[in-house]
C-alpha atoms as a PDB file:
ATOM      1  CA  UNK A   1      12.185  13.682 -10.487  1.00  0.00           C
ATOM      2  CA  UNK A   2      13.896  10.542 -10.896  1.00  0.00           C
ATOM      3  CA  UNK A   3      17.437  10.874  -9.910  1.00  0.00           C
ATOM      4  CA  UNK A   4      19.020  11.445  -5.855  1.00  0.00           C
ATOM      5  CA  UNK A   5      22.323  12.132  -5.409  1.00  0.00           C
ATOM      6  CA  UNK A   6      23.920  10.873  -2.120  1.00  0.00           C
ATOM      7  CA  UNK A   7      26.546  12.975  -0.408  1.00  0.00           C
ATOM      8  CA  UNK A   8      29.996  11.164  -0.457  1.00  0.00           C
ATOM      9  CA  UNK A   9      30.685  10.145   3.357  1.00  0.00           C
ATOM     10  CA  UNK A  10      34.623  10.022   5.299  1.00  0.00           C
ATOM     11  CA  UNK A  11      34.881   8.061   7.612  1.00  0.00           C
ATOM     12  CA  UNK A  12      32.745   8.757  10.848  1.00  0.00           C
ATOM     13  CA  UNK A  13      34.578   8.095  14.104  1.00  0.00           C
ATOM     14  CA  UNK A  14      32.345   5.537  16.388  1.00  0.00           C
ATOM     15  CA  UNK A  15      29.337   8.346  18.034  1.00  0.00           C
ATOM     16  CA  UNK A  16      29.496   9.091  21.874  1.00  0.00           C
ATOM     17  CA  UNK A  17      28.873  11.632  24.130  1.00  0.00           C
ATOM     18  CA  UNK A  18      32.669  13.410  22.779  1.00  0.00           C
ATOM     19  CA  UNK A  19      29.907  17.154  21.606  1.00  0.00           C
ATOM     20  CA  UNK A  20      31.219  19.982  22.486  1.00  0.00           C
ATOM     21  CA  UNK A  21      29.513  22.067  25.224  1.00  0.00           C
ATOM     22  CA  UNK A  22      27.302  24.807  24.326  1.00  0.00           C
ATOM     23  CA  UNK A  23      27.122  28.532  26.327  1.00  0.00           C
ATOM     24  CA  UNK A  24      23.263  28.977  26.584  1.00  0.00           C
ATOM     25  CA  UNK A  25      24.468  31.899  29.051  1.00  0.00           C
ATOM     26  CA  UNK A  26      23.965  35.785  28.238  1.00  0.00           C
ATOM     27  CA  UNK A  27      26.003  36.584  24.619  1.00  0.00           C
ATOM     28  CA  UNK A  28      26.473  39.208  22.985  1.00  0.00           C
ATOM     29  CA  UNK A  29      22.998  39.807  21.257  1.00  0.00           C
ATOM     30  CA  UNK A  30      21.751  39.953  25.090  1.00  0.00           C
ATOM     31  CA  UNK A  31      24.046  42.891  25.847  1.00  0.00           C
ATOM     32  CA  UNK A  32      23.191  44.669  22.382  1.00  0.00           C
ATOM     33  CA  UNK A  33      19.615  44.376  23.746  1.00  0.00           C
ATOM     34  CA  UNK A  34      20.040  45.873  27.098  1.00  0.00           C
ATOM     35  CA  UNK A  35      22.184  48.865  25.970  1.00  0.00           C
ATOM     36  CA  UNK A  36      20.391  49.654  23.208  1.00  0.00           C
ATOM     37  CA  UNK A  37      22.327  52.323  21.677  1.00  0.00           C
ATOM     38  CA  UNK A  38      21.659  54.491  18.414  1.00  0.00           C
ATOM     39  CA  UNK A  39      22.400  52.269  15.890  1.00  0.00           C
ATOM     40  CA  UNK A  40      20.509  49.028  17.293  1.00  0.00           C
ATOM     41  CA  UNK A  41      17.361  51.676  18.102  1.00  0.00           C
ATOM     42  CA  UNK A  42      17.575  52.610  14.338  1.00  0.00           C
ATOM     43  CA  UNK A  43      17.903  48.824  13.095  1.00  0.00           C
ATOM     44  CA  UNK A  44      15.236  47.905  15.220  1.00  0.00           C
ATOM     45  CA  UNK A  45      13.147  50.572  13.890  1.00  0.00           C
ATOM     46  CA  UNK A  46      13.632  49.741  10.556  1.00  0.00           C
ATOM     47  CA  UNK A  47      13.045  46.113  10.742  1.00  0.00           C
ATOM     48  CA  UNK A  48       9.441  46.860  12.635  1.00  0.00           C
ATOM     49  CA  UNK A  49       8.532  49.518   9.742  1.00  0.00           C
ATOM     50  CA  UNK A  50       8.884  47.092   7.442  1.00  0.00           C
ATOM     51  CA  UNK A  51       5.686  45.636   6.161  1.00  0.00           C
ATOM     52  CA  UNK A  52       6.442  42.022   6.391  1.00  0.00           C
ATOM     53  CA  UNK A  53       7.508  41.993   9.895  1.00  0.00           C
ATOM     54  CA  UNK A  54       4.567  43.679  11.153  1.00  0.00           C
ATOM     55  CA  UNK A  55       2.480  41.036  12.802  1.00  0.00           C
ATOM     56  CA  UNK A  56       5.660  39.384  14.080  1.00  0.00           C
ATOM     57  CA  UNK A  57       6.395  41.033  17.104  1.00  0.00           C
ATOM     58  CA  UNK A  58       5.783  37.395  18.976  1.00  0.00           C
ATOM     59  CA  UNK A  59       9.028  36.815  17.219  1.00  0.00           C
ATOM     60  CA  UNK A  60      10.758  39.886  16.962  1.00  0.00           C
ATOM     61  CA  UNK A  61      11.910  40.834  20.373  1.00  0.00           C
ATOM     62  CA  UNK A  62      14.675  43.042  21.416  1.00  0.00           C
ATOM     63  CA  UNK A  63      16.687  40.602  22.325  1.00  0.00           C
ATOM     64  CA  UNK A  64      15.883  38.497  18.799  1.00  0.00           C
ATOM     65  CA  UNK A  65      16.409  41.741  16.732  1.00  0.00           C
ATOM     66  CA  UNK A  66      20.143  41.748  18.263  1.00  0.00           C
ATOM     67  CA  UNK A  67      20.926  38.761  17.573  1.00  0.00           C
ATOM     68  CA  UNK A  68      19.832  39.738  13.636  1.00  0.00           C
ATOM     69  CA  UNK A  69      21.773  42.588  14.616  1.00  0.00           C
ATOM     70  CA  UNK A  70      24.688  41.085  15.472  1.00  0.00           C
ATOM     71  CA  UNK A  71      24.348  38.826  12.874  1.00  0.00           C
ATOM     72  CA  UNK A  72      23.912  41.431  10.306  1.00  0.00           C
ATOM     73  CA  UNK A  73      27.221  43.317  12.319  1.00  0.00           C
ATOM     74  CA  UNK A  74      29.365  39.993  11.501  1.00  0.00           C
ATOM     75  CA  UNK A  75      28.369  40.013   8.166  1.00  0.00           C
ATOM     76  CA  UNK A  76      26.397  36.674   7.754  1.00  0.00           C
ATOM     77  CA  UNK A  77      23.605  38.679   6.456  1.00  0.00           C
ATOM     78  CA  UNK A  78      23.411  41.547   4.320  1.00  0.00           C
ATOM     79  CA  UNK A  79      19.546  42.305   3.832  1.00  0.00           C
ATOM     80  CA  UNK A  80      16.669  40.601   5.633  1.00  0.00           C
ATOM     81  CA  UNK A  81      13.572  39.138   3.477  1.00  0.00           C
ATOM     82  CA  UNK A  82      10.338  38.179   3.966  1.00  0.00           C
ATOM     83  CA  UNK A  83       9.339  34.725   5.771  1.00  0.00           C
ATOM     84  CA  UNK A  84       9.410  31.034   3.545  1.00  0.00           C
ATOM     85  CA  UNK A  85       7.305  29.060   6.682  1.00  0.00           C
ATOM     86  CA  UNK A  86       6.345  29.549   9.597  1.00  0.00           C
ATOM     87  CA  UNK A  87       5.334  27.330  12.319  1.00  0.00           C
ATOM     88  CA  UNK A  88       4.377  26.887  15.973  1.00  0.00           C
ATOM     89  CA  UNK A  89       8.253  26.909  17.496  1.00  0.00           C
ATOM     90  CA  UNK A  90       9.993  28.951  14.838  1.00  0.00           C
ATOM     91  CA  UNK A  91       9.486  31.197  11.617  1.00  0.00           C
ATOM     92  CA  UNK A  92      11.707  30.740   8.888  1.00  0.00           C
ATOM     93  CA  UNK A  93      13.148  33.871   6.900  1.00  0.00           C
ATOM     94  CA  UNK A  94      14.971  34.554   3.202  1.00  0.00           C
ATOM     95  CA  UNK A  95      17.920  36.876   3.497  1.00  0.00           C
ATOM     96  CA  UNK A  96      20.956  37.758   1.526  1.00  0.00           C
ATOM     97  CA  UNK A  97      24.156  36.717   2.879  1.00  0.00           C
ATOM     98  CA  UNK A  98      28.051  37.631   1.238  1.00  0.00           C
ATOM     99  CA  UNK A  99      27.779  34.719  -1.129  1.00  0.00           C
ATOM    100  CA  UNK A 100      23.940  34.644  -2.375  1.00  0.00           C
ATOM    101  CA  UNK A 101      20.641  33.973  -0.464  1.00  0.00           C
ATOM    102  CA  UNK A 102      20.448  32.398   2.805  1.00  0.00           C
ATOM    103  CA  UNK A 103      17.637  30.944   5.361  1.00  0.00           C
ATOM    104  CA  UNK A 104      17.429  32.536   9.047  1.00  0.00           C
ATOM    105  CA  UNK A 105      15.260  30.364  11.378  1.00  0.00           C
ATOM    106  CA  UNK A 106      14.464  32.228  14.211  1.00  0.00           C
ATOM    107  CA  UNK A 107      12.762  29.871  17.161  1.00  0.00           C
ATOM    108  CA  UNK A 108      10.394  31.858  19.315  1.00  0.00           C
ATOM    109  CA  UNK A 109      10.995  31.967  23.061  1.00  0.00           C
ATOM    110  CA  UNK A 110       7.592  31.856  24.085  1.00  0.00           C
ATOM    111  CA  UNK A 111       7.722  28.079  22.136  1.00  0.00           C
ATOM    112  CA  UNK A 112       4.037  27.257  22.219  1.00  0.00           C
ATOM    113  CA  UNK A 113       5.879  23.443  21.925  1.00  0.00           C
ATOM    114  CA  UNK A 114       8.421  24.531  25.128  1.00  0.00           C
ATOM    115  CA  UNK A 115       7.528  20.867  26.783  1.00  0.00           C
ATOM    116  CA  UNK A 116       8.404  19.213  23.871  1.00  0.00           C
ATOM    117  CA  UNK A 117      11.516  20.615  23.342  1.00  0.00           C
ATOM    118  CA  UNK A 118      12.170  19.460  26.662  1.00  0.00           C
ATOM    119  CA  UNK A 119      11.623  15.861  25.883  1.00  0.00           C
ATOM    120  CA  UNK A 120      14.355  16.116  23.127  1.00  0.00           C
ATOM    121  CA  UNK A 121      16.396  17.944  25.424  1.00  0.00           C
ATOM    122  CA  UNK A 122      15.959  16.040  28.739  1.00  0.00           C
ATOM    123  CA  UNK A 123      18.785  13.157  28.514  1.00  0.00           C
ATOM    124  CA  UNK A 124      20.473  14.738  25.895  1.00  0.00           C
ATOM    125  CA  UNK A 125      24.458  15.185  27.772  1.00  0.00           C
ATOM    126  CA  UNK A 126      25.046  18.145  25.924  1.00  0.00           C
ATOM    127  CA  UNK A 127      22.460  20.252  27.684  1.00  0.00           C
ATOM    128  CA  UNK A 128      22.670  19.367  31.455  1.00  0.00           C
ATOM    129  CA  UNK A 129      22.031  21.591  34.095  1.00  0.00           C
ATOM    130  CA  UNK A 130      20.565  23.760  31.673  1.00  0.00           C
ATOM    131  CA  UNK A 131      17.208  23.872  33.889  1.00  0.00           C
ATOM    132  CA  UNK A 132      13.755  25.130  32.848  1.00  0.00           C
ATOM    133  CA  UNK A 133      14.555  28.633  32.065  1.00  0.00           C
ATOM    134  CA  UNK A 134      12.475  29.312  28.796  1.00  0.00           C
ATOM    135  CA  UNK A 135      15.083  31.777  27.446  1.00  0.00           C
ATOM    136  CA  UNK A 136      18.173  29.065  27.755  1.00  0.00           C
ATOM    137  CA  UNK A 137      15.642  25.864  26.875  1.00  0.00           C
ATOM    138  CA  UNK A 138      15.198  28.144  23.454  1.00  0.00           C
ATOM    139  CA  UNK A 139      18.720  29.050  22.932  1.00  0.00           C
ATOM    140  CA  UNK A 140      20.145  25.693  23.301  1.00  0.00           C
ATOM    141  CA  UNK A 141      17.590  24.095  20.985  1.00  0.00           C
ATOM    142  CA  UNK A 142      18.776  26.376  18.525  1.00  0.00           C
ATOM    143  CA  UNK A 143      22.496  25.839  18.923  1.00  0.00           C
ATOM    144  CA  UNK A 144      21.663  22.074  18.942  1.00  0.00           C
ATOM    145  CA  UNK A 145      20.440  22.760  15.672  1.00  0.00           C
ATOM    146  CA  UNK A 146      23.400  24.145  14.543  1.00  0.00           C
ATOM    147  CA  UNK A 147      25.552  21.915  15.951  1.00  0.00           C
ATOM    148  CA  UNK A 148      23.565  18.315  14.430  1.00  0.00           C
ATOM    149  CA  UNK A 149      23.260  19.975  11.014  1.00  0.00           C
ATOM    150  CA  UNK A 150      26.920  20.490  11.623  1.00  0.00           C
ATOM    151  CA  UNK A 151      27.609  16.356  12.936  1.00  0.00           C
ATOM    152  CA  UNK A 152      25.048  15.744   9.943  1.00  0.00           C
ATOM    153  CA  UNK A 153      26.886  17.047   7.329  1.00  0.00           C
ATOM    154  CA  UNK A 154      30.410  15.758   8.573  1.00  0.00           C
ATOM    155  CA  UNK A 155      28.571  12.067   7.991  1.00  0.00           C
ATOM    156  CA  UNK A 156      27.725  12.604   3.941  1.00  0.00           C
ATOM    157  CA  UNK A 157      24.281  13.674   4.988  1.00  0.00           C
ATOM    158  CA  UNK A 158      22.985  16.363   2.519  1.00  0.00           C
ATOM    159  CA  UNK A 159      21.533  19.273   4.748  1.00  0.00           C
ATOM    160  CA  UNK A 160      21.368  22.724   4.885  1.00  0.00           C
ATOM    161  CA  UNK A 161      25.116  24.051   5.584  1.00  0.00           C
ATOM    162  CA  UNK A 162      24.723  25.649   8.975  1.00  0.00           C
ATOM    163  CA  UNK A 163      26.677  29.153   8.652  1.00  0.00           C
ATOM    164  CA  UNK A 164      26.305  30.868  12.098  1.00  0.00           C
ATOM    165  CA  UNK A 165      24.137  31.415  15.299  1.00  0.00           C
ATOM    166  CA  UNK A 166      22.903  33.768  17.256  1.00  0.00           C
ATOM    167  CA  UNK A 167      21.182  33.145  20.309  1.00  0.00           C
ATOM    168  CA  UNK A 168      17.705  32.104  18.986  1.00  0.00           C
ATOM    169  CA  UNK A 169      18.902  33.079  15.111  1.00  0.00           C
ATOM    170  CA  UNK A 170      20.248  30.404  12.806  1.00  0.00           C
ATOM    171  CA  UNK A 171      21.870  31.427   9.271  1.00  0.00           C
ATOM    172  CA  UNK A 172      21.958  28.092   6.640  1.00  0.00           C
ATOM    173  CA  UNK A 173      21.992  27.808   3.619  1.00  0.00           C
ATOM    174  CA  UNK A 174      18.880  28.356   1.793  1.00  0.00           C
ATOM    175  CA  UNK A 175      18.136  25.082  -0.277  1.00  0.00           C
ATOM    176  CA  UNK A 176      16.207  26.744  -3.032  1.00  0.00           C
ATOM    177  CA  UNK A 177      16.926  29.052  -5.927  1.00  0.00           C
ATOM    178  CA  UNK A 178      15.860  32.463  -6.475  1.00  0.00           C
ATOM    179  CA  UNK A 179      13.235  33.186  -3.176  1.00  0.00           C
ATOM    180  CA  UNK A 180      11.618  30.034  -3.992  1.00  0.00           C
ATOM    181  CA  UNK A 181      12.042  27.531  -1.893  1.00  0.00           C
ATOM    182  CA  UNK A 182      12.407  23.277  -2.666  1.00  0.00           C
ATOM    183  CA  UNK A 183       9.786  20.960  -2.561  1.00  0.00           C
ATOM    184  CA  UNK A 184       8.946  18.933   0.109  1.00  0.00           C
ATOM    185  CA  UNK A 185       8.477  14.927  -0.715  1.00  0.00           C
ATOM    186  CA  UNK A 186       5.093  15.525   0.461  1.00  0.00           C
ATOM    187  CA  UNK A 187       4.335  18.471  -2.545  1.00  0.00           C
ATOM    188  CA  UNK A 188       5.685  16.111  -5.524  1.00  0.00           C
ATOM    189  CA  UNK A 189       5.335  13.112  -7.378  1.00  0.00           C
ATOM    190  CA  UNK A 190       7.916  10.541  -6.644  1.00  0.00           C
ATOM    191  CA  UNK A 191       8.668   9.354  -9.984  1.00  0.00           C
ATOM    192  CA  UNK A 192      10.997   6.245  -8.873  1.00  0.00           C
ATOM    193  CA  UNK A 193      10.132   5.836  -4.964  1.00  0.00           C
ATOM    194  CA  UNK A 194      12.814   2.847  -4.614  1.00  0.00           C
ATOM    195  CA  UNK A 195      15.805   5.269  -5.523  1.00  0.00           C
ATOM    196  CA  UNK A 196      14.139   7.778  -3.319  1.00  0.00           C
ATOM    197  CA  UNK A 197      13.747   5.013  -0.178  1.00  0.00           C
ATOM    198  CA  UNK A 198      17.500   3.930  -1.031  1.00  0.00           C
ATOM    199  CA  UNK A 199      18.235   7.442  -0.332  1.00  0.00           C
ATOM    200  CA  UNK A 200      16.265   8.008   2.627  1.00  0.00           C
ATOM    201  CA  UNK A 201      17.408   4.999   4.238  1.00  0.00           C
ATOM    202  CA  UNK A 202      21.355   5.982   3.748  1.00  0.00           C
ATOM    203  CA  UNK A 203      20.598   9.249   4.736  1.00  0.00           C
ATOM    204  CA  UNK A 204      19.303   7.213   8.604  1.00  0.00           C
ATOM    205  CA  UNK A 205      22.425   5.400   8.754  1.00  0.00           C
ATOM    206  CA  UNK A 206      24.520   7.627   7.966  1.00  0.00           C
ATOM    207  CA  UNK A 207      23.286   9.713  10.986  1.00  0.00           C
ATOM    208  CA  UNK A 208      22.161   6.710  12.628  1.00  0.00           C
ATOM    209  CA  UNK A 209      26.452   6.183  12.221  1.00  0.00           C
ATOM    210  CA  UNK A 210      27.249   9.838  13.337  1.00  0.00           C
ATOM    211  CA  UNK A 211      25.485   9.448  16.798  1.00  0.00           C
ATOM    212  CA  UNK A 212      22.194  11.146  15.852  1.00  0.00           C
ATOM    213  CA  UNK A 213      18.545  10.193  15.516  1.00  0.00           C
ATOM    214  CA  UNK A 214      16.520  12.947  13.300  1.00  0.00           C
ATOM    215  CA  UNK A 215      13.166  12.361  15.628  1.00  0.00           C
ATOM    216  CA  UNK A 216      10.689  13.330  13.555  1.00  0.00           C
ATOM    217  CA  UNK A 217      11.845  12.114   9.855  1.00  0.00           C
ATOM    218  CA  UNK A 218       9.167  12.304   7.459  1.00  0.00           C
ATOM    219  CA  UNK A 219       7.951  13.360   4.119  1.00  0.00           C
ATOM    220  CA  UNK A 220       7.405  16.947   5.503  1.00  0.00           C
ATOM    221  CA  UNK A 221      11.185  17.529   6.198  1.00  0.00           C
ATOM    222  CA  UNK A 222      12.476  15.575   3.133  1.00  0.00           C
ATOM    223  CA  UNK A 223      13.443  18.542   0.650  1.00  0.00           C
ATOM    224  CA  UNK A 224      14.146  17.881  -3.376  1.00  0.00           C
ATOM    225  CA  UNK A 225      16.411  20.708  -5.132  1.00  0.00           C
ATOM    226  CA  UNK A 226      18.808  20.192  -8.078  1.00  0.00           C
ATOM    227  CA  UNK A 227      18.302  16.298  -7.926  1.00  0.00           C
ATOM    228  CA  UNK A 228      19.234  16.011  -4.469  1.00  0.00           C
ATOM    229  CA  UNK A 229      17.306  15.332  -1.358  1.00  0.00           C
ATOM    230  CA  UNK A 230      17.739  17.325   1.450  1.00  0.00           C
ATOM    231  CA  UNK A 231      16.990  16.740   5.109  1.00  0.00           C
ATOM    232  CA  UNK A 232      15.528  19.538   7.240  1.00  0.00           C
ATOM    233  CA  UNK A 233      14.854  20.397  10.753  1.00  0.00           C
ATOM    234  CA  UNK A 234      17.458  18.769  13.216  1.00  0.00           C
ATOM    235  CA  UNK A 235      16.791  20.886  15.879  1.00  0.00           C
ATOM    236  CA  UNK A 236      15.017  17.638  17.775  1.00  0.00           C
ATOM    237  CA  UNK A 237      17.935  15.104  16.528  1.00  0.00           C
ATOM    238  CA  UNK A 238      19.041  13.759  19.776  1.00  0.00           C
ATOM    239  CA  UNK A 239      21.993  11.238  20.135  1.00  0.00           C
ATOM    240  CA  UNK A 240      21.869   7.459  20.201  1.00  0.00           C
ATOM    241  CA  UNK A 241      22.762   7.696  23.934  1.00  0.00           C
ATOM    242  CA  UNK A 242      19.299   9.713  24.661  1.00  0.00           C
ATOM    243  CA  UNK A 243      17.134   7.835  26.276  1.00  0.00           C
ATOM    244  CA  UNK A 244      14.245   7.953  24.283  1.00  0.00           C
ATOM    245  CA  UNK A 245      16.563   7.031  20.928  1.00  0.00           C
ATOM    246  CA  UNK A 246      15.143   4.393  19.790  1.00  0.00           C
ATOM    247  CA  UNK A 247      11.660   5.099  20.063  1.00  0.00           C
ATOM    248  CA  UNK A 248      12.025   8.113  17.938  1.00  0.00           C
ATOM    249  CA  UNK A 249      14.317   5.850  15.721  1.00  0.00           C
ATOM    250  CA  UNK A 250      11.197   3.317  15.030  1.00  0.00           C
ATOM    251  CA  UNK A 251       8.862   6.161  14.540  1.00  0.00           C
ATOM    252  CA  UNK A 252      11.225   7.738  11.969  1.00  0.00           C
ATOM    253  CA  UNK A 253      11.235   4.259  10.024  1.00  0.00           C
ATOM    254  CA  UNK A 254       7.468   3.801  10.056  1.00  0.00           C
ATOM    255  CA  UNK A 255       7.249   7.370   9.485  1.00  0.00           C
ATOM    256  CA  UNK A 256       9.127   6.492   6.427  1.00  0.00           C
ATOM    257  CA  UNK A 257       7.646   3.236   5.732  1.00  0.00           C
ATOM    258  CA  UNK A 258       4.003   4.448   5.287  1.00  0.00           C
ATOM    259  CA  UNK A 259       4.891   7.377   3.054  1.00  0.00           C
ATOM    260  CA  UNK A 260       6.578   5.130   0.704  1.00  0.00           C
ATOM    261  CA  UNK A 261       3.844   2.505   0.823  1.00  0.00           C
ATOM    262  CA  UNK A 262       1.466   5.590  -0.259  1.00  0.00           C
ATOM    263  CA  UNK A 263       4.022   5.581  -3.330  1.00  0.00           C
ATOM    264  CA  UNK A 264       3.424   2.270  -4.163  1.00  0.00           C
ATOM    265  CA  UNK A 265       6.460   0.348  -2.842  1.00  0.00           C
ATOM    266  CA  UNK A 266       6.373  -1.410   0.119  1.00  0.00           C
ATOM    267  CA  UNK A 267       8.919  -0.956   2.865  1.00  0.00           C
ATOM    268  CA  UNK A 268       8.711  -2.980   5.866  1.00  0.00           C
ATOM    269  CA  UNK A 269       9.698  -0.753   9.328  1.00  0.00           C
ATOM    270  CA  UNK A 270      11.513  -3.590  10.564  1.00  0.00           C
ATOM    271  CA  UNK A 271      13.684  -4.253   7.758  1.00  0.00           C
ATOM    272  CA  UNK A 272      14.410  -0.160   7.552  1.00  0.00           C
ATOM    273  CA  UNK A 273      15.154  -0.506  11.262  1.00  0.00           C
ATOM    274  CA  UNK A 274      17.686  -2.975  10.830  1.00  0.00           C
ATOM    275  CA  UNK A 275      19.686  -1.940   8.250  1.00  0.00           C
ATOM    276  CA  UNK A 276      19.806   1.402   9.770  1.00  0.00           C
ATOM    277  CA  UNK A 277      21.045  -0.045  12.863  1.00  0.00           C
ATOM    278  CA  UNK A 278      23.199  -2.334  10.650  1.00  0.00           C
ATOM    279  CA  UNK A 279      21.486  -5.255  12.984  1.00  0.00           C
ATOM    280  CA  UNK A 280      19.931  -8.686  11.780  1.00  0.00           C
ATOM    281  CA  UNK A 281      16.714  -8.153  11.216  1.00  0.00           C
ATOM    282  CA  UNK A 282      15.194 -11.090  13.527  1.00  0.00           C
ATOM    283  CA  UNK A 283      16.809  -8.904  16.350  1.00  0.00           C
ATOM    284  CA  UNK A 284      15.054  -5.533  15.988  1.00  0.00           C
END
């Protein structure tokens, strides 16, 4: 593993508060789950027979079967696999969309992490007003997902291409090949760690550029598949206007910093800091 490839980059307009407004309100999927007719009873049934969604019924609720549902309706995804990861806020699925396979994360609304989705989401202009309803706090993370891997991309960040949501359902692309996922930068051996840090670190301005902090960068959402790295999980990006921006910002770059100095070349936080920010370095 000893080549990166960088995602060319356009221009990115100067970052402000100019994202579009999201409808955390009652969609479709909602309505699919309260009238419940033949065809969503017989989905629903089917999905809960099957053997790998068994013990998942703190995921699978009505309400996230329709949006599958719906999802399934629009033709996003054409058969539903079993789960890559799973974690505390959201399980990760393969599927098969129109074009080949496909990842659906699907967050949980009973978020064992709810509070700390809403210190992402507290400050963040996009989701004002939005209150401390669990449902909406869930279903706007998710479509902030969506839309960051979508302001992510735009910048000449490689990332999952985000295909379609669905209330607490994201379809992306599924950055591996043939049900088996890519490795993580903390499952491998980093054959040339300076190409890889050159990477990283263009990969933080770029977003850094694009109005967007990832929050929780580290070797654990760092992602190697045909000789490119990959960033993962922007659902807790917030933009440079959030309040808490920069701290996240400085944990990101010692975040990255220490994993690199495990690999035997030294990266100073600072220095990262600064070039992200494109500042002097005796200012950071």
């Amino acid at each position: 593993m000893s080549e990166f490839d960088l995602v060319d980059a356009d221009a990115v307009d100067t970052p402000g508060d100019e994202w579009e407004e999201l409808d955390v309100s009652d969609d479709e999927a909602d309505r699919i789950a309260r009238k419940r007719d033949r065809e969503f009873l017989e989905f629903r049934k089917r999905i809960k027979d099957a053997d790998q969604f068994k013990v998942e019924a703190s995921v699978f609720d009505d309400a996230t079967l329709a949006a599958v549902y719906k999802l399934v309706q629009d033709g996003h995804i054409t058969a539903f696999g079993g789960p890559l990861s799973t974690g505390k806020e959201a399980n990760v699925y393969l599927a098969d969309g129109p074009d080949g396979e496909v990842a659906v994360k699907i967050y949980r609304i009973n978020a064992s992490d709810f509070r700390a989705m809403r210190d992402y989401l507290d400050g963040d202009p996009r989701f004002e007003g939005i209150g401390s309803d669990k449902k909406k706090v869930v279903v706007a993370w998710t479509k902030k997902e969506f839309a960051n891997l979508r302001r992510a991309r735009d910048a000449g960040v490689r990332v999952p291409d985000p295909i379609a949501v669905q209330r607490n359902a994201l379809v992306m692309e599924f950055v591996g090949s043939d049900g088996t996922r890519g490795k993580r930068l903390s499952e491998v051996t980093v054959e040339n760690p300076e190409t890889t840090y050159e990477v990283v670190r263009e990969y933080m301005r770029r977003l850094y550029a694009a109005g967007l902090v990832h929050g929780d960068l580290s070797e654990y959402n760092l992602v190697v598949h045909d000789s490119e790295l990959v960033v993962l999980d922007l659902g807790q990006a917030v933009t440079v206007h959030h309040p808490n921006s920069r701290e996240f910002l400085e944990r990101d770059c010692r975040n990255v910093a220490a994993f690199f100095g495990r690999q035997g070349y030294e990266v100073d936080a600072d220095d990262l800091l600064a070039f992200v920010t494109d500042a002097d370095p005796e200012d950071v």
